[in-house]
Protein backbone atom coordinates (compact mmCIF):
# COMPACT_ATOMS: atom_id res chain seq x y z
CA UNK A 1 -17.71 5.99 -7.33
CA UNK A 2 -14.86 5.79 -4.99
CA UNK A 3 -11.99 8.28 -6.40
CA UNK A 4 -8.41 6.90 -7.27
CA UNK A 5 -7.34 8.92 -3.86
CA UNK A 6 -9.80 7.33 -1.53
CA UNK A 7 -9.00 3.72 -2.87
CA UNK A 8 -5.54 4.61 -2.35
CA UNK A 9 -6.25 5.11 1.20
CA UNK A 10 -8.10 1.77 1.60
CA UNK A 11 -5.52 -0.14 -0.08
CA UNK A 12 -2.89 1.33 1.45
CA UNK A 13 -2.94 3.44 4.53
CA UNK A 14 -3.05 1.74 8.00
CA UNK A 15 -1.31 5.10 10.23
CA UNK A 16 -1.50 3.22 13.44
CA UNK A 17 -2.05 -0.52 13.30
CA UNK A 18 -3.48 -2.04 16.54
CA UNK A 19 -2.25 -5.28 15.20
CA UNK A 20 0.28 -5.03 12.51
CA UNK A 21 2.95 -6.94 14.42
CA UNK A 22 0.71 -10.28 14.49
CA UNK A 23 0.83 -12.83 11.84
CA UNK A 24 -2.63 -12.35 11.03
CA UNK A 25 -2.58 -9.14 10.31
CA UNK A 26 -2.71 -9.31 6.53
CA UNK A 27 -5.48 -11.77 6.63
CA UNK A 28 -7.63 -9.41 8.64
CA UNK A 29 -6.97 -6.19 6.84
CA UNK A 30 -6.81 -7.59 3.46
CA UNK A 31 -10.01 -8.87 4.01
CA UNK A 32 -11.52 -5.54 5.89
CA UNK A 33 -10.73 -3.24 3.18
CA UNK A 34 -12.02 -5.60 0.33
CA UNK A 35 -9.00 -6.46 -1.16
CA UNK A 36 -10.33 -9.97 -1.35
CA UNK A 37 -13.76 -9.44 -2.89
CA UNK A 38 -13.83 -11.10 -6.15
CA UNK A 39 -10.60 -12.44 -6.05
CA UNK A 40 -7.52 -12.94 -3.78
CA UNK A 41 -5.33 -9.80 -4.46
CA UNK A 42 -2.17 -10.96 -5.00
CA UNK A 43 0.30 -8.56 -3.01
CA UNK A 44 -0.24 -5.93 -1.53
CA UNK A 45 1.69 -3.21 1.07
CA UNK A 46 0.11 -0.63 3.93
CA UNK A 47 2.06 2.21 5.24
CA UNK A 48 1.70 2.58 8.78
CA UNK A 49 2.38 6.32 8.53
CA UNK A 50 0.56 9.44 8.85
CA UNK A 51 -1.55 10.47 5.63
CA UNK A 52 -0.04 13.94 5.82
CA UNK A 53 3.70 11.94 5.56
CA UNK A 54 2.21 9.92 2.37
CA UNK A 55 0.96 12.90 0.46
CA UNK A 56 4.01 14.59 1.07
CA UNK A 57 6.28 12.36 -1.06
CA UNK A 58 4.29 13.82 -4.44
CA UNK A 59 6.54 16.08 -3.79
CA UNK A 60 9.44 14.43 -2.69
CA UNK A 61 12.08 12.74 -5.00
CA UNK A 62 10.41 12.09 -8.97
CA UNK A 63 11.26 8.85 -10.13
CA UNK A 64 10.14 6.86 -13.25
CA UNK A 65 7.34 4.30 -12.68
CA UNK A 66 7.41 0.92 -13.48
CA UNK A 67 4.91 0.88 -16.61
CA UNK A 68 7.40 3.93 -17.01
CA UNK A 69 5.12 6.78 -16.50
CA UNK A 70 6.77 9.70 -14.73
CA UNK A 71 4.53 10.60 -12.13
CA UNK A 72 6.12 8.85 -9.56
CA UNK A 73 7.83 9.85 -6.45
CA UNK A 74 10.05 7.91 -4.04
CA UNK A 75 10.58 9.14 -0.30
CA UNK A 76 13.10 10.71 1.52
CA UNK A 77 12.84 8.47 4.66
CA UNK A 78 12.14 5.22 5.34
CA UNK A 79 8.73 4.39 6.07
CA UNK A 80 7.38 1.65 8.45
CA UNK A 81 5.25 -0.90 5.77
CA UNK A 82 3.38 -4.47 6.18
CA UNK A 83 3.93 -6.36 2.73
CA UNK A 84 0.73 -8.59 2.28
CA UNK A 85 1.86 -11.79 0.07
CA UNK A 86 -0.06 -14.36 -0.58
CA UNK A 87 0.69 -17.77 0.39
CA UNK A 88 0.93 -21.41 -1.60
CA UNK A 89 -2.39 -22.52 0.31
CA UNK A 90 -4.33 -19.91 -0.54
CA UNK A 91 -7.23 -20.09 -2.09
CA UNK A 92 -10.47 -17.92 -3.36
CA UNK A 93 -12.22 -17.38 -1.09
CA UNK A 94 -10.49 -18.06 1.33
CA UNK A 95 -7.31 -15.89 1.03
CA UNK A 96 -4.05 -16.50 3.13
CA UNK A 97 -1.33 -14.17 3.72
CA UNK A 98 1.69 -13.80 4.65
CA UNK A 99 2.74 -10.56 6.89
CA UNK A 100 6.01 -9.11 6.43
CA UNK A 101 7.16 -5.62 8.63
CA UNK A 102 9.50 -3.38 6.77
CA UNK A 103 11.47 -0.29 7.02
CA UNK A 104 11.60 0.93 3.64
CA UNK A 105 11.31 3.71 1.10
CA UNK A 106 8.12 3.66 -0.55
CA UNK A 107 7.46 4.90 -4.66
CA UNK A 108 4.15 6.09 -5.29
CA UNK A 109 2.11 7.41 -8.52
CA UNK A 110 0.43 10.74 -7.49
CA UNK A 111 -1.70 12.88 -10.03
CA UNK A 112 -5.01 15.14 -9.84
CA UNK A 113 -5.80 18.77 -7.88
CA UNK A 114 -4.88 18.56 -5.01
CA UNK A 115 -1.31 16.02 -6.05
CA UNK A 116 -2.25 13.14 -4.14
CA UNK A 117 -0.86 9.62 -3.83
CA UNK A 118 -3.14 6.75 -6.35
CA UNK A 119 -1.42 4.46 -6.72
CA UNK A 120 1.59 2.10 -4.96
CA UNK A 121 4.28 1.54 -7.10
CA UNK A 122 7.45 -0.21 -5.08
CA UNK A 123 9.24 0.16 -1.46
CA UNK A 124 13.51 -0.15 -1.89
């Protein structure tokens, strides 16, 4: 079974995006790491840094979570993101999104040994 860390990964990390400045970027990816399986997923965001920079903000800044656990951590710097949305003409299974770049900080649940990053929480 794929651990919460590793589907993190998929979900999320994209370190250096051949295409993340093209329209169809979201379309592609969403569809290359299975986000769009069983159903359309509705949003979703990948980091475009390096997986070193992402596991480091477990450590970073603790903030509350928005189903208000506490294991989540916001980082220090702004981080380059594509938010995946999708669109009004979307429909399973044929998924449409809409790509939007983004410098922002990104929140993240971590938990386990080693702390790692499982789960996306916001960007601000």
């Amino acid at each position: 079974k794929e651990s919460a860390a590793a589907k993190f990964e998929r979900q999320h990390m994209d370190p250096s995006p051949s295409s993340a400045s093209s329209s169809n970027y979201c379309n592609q990816m969403m569809q290359s790491r299975n986000l769009t399986q069983d159903r359309c997923k509705p949003v979703n965001t990948f980091v475009h840094e390096s997986l070193a920079d992402v596991q480091a903000v477990c450590f970073q800044k603790n903030v509350i979570c928005k189903n208000g656990q506490s294991n989540c951590y916001q980082s220090n710097s702004a981080m380059h993101i594509t938010d995946c949305r999708e669109s009004g003409n979307s429909k399973y299974p044929n998924c449409v999104y809409k790509t939007t770049q983004a410098e922002k900080h990104i929140i993240v649940a971590c938990e386990g040994n080693p702390y790692v990053p499982v789960h996306f929480d916001a960007s601000v």
